[in-house]
Protein backbone atom coordinates (compact mmCIF):
# COMPACT_ATOMS: atom_id res chain seq x y z
CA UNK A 1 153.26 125.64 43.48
CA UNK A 2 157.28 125.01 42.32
CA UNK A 3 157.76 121.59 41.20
CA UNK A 4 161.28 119.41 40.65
CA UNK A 5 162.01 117.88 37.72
CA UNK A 6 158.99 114.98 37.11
CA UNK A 7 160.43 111.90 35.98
CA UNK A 8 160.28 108.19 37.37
CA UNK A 9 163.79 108.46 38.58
CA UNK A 10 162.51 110.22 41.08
CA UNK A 11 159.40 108.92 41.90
CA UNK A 12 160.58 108.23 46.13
CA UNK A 13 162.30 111.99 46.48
CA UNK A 14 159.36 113.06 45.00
CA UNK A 15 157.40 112.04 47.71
CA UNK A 16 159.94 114.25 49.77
CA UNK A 17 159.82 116.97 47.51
CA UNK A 18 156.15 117.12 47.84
CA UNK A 19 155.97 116.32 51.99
CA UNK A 20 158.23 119.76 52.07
CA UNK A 21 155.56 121.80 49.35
CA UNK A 22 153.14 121.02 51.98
CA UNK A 23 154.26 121.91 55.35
CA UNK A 24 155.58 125.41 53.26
CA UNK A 25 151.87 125.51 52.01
CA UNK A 26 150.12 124.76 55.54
CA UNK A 27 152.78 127.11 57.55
CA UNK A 28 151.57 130.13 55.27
CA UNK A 29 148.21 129.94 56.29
CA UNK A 30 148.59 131.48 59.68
CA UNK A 31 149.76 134.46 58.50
CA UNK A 32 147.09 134.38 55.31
CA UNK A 33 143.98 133.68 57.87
CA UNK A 34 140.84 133.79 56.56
CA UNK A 35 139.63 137.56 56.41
CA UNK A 36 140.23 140.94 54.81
CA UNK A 37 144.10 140.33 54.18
CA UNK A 38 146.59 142.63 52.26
CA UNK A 39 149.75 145.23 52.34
CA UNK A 40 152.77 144.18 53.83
CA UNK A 41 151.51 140.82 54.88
CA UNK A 42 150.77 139.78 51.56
CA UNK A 43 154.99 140.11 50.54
CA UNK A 44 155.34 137.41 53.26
CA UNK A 45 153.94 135.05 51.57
CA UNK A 46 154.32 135.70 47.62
CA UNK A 47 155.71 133.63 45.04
CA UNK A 48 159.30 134.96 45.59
CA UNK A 49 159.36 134.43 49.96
CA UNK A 50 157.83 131.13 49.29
CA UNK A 51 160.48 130.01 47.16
CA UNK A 52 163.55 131.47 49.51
CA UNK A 53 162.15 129.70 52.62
CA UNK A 54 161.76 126.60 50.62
CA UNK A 55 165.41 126.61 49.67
CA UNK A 56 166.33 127.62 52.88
CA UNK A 57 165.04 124.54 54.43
CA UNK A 58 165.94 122.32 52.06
CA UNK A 59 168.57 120.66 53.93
CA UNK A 60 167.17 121.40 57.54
CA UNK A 61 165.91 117.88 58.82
CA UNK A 62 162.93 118.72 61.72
CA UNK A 63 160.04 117.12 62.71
CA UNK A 64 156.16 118.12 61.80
CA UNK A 65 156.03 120.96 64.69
CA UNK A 66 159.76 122.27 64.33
CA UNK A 67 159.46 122.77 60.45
CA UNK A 68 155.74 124.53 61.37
CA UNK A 69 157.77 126.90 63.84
CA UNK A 70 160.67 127.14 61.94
CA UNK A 71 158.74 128.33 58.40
CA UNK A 72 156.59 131.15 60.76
CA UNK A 73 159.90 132.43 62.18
CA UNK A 74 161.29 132.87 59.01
CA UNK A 75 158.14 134.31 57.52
CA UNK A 76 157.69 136.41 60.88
CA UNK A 77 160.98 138.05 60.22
CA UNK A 78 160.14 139.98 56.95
CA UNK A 79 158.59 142.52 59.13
CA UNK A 80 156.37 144.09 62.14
CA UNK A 81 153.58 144.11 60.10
CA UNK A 82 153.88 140.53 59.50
CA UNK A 83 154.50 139.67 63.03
CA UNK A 84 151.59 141.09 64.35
CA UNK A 85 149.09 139.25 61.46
CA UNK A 86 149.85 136.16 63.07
CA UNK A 87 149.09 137.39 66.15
CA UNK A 88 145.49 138.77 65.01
CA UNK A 89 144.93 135.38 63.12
CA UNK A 90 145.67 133.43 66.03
CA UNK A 91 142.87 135.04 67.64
CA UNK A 92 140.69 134.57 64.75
CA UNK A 93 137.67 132.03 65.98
CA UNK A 94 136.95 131.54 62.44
CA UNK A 95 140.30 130.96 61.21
CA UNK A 96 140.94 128.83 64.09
CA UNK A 97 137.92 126.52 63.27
CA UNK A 98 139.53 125.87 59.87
CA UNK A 99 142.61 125.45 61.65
CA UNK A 100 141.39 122.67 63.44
CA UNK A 101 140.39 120.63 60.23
CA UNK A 102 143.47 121.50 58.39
CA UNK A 103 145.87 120.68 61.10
CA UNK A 104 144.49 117.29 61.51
CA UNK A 105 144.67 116.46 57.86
CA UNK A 106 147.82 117.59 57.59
CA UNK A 107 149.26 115.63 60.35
CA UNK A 108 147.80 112.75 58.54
CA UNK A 109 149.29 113.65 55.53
CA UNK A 110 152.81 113.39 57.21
CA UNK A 111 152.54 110.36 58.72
CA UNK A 112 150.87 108.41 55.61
CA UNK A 113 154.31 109.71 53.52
CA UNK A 114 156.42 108.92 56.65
CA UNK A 115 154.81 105.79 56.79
CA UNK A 116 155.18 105.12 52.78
CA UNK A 117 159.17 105.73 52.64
CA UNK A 118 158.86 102.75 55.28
CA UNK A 119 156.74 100.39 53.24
CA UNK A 120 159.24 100.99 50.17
CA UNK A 121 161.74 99.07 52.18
CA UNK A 122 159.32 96.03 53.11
CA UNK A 123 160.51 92.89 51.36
CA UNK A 124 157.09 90.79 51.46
CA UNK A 125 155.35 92.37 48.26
CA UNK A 126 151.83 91.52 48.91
CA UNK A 127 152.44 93.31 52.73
CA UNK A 128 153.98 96.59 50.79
CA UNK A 129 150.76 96.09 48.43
CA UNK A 130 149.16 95.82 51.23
CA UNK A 131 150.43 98.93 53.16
CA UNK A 132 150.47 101.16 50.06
CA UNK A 133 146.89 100.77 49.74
CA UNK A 134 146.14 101.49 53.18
CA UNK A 135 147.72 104.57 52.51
CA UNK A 136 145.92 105.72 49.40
CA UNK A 137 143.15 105.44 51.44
CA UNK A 138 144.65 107.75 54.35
CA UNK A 139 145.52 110.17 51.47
CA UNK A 140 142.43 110.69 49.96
CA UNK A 141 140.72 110.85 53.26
CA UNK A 142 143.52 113.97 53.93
CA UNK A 143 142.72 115.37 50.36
CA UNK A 144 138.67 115.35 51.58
CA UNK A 145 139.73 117.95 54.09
CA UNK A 146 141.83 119.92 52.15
CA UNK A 147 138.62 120.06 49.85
CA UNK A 148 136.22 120.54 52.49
CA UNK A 149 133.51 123.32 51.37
CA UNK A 150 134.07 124.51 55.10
CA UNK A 151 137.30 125.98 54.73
CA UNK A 152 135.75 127.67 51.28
CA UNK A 153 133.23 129.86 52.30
CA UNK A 154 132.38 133.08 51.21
CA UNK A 155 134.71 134.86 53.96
CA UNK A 156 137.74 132.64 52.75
CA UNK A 157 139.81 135.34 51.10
CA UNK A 158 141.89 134.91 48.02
CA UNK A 159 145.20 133.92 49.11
CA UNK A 160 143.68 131.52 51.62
CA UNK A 161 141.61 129.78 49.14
CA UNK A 162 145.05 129.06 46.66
CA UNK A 163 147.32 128.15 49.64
CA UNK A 164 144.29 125.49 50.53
CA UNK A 165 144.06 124.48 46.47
CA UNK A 166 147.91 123.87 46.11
CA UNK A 167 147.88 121.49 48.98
CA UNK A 168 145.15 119.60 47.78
CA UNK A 169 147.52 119.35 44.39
CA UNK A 170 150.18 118.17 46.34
CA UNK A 171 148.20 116.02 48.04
CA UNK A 172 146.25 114.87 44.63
CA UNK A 173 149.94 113.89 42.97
CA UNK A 174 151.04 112.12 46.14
CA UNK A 175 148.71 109.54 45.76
CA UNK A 176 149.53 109.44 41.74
CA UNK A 177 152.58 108.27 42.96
CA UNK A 178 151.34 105.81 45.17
CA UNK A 179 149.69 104.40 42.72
CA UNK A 180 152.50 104.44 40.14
CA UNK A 181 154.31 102.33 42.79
CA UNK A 182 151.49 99.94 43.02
CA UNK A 183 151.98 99.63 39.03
CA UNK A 184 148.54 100.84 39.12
CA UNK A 185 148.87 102.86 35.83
CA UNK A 186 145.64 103.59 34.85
CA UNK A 187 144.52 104.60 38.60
CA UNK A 188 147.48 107.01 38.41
CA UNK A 189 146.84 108.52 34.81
CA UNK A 190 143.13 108.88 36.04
CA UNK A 191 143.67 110.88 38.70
CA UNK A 192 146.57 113.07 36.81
CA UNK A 193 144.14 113.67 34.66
CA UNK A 194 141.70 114.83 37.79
CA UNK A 195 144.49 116.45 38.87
CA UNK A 196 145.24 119.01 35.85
CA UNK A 197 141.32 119.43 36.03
CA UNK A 198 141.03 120.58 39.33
CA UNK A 199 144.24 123.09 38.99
CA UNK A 200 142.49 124.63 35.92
CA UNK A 201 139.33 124.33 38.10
CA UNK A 202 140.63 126.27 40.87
CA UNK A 203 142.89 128.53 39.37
CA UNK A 204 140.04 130.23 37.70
CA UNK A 205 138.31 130.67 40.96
CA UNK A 206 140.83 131.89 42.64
CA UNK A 207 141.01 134.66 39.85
CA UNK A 208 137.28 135.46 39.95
CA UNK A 209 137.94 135.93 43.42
CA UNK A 210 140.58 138.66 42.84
CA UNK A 211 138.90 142.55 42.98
CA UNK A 212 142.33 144.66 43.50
CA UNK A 213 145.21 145.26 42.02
CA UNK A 214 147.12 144.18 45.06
CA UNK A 215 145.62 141.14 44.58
CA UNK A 216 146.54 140.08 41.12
CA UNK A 217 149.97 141.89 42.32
CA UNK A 218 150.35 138.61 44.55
CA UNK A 219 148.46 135.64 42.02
CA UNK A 220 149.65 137.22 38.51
CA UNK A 221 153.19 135.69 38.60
CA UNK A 222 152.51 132.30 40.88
CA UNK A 223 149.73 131.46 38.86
CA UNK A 224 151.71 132.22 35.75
CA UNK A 225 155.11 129.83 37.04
CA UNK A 226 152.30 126.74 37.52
CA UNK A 227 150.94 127.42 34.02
CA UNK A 228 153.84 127.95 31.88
CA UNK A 229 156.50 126.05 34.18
CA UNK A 230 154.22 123.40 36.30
CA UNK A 231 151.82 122.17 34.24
CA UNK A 232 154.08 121.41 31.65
CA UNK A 233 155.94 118.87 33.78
CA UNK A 234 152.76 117.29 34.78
CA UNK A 235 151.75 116.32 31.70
CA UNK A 236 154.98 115.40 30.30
CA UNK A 237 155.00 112.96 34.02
CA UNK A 238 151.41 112.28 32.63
CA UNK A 239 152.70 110.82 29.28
CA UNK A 240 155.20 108.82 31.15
CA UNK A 241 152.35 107.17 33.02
CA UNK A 242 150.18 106.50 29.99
CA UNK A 243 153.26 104.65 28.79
CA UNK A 244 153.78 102.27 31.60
CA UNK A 245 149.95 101.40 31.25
CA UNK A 246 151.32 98.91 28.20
CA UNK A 247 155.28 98.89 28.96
CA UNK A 248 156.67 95.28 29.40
CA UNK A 249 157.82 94.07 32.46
CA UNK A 250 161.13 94.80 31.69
CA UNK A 251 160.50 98.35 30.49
CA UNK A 252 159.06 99.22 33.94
CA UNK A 253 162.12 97.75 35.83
CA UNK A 254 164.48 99.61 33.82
CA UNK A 255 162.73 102.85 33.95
CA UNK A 256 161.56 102.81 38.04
CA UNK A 257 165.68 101.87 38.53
CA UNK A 258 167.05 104.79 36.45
CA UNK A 259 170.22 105.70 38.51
CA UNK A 260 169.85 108.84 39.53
CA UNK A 261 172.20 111.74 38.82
CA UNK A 262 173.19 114.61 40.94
CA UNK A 263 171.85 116.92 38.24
CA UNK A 264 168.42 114.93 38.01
CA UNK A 265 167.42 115.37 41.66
CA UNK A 266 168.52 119.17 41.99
CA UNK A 267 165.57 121.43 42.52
CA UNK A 268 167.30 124.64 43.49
CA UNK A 269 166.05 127.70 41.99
CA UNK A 270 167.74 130.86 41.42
CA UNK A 271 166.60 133.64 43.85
CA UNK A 272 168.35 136.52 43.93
CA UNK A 273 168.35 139.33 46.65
CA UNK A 274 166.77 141.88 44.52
CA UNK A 275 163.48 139.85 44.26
CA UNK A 276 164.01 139.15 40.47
CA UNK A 277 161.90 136.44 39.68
CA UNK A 278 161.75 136.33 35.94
CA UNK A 279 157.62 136.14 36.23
CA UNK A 280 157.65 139.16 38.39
CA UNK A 281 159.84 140.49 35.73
CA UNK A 282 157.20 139.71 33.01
CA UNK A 283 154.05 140.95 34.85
CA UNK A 284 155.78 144.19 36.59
CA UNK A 285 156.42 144.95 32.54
CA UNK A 286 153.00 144.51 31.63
CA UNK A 287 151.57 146.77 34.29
CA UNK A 288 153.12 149.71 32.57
CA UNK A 289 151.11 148.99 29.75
CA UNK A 290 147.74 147.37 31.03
CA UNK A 291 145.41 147.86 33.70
CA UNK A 292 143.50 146.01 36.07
CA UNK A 293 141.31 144.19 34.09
CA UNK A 294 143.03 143.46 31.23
CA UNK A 295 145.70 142.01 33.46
CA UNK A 296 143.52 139.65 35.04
CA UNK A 297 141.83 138.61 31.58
CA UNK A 298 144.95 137.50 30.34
CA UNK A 299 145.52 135.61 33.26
CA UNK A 300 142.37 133.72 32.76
CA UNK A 301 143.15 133.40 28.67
CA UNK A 302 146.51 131.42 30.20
CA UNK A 303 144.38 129.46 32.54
CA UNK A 304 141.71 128.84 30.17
CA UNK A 305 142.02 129.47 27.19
CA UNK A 306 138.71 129.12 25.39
CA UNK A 307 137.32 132.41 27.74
CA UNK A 308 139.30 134.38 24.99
CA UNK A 309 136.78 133.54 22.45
CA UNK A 310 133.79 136.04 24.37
CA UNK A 311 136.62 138.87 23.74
CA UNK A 312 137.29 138.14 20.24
CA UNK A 313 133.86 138.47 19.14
CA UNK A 314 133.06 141.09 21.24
CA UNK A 315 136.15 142.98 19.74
CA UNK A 316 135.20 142.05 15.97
CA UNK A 317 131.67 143.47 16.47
CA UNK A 318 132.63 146.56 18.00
CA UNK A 319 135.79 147.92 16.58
CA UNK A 320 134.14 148.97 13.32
CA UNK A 321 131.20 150.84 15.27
CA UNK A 322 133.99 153.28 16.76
CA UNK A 323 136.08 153.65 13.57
CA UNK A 324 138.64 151.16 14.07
CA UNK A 325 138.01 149.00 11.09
CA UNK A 326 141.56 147.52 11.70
CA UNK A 327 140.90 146.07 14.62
CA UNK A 328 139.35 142.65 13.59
CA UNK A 329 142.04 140.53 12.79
CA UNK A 330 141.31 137.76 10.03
CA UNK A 331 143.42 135.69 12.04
CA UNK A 332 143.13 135.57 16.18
CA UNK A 333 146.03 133.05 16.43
CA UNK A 334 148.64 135.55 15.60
CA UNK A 335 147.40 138.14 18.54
CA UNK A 336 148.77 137.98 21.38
CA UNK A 337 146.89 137.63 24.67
CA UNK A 338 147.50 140.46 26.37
CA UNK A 339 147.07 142.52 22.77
CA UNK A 340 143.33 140.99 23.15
CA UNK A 341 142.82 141.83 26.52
CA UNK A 342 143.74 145.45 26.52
CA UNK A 343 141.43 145.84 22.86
CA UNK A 344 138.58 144.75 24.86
CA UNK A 345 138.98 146.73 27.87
CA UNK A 346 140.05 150.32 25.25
CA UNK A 347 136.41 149.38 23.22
CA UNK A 348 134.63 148.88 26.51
CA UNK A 349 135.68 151.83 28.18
CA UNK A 350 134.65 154.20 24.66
CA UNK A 351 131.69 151.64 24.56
CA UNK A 352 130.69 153.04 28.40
CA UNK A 353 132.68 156.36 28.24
CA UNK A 354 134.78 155.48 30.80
CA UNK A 355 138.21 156.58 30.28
CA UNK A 356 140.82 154.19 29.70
CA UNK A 357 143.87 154.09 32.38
CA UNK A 358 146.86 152.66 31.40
């Protein structure tokens, strides 16, 4: 879920910015399906291709079904193995049930914002009032399907279930925004505040749902960039809201009509050829070090962090029972999660004598 640079500014491109997150989103779901899903096609459709087709087709103007087409082919063309997934999950009847209710909602979800960049330009303000919340109400009707137990059943595997969750952020900000240009400020900090709810919500699902290595090797780093790069933004676009909720007149004008810069509206991001993406970097590093489970723990410490708590007790009650008096730190702030994570895992592996992998 890559996000530009929050600010009010940018509050119309953003509605851009997030039409293109979207049909990126939706387009990776035919080659995710619903089922048993893993190897190759999984590398399709990681943190890293995601990004490179986005920048690709930054500057490629197409309608709803050409972009659709467009994103498969390039997706298509990282290999055989790929190719023939979204061949098997266009037979899928299952998939193609979900299919059904996605499509619709997000061909919804294109016209409201199509519709939206045309309202901007309205010069009656009670009609633009008017049309804006018409579309609210379109939106939230869109972000119903996108969080439609349906498409969330038990067979829904785990790369299906976060493509379906980041659309439904997406979605969830989009109407923030509409809001924000209704100068409803306390509607829109309400449901930002829903918003970074939900993602902590369904982040933590999505890692319950993980069982494999391969698995976390595809969630560990996108789930990572939302945390430590996404979230951030949001709440710092968050506090920006809160302050409009009291800002004069005059403090909104001159804040909405910020000129905006060629550096403000730039949201290229550095991919290089050798798939270097400085959160694969991190987690690759930690493998040689960890193992399953304590990789996934500290993904959930990121996510949430009061889970660590269960570990630190658990760790300050055992350690001493297998000699390692040393082990119960006075002071949990200074250890690091990951240091946490893998103490739990060594004690619970001499705890079961299971031996401990690294």
């Amino acid at each position: 879920m890559h996000q530009t640079k929050l600010g009010f500014e940018k509050t119309y491109q953003m509605l851009g910015t997030l039409q293109s997150n979207v049909a990126l989103l939706h387009a990776t779901t035919a080659v995710i399906g619903i089922g048993t899903f893993a190897g190759a096609a999984l590398s399709g459709v990681n943190l890293y291709q995601t990004l490179k087709i986005r920048k690709e087709l930054k500057n490629v103007a197409k309608d709803v079904k050409e972009t659709q087409a467009l994103i498969l082919n390039k997706i298509s063309e990282e290999s055989e193995d790929i190719k023939s997934r979204i061949d098997r999950v266009a037979d899928d009847v299952n998939f193609n049930h979900h299919k059904t209710i996605l499509g619709q909602a997000y061909g919804r979800f294109e016209q409201a914002v199509n519709e939206t960049k045309n309202y901007l330009n309205l010069e009656n303000t009670q009609t633009r009032i008017n049309h804006l919340s018409h579309t609210n109400s379109e939106l939230a009707t869109v972000l119903a399907d996108y969080r439609n137990p349906q498409i969330y059943t038990k067979e829904t595997n785990f790369p299906a279930r976060l493509r379906r969750y980041e659309c439904a952020w997406q979605i969830e900000q989009a109407i923030a925004i509409i809001y924000i240009l209704l100068k409803e400020f306390y509607a829109a900090s309400n449901k930002m505040n829903q918003l970074r709810q939900n993602i902590r919500k369904d982040t933590i699902d999505v890692i319950s749902s993980c069982q494999t290595e391969e698995e976390l090797d595809f969630i560990y780093p996108e789930l990572m960039r939302i945390y430590i790069e996404d979230i951030p933004i949001i709440e710092a676009w968050h506090t920006q809201v809160n302050y409009l909720k009291t800002a004069s007149k005059e403090e909104f004008n001159e804040i909405i009509n910020l000129k905006i810069s060629e550096e403000s509206i730039s949201d290229e991001v550095d991919i290089s050829t050798e798939n270097e993406l400085i959160e694969q970097k991190q987690y690759e590093a930690l493998k040689q070090t960890s193992h399953f489970n304590a990789l996934r723990d500290n993904l959930k410490f990121t996510v949430n962090p009061e889970t660590r708590r269960e570990h630190e007790v658990y760790i300050a009650d055992r350690s001493p029972k297998e000699g390692y008096y040393a082990l119960a730190p006075s002071n949990w702030k200074e250890v690091p999660d990951m240091t946490v994570a893998n103490l739990y895992w060594y004690l619970k592996s001499k705890e079961n004598e299971i031996p401990f992998q690294n």
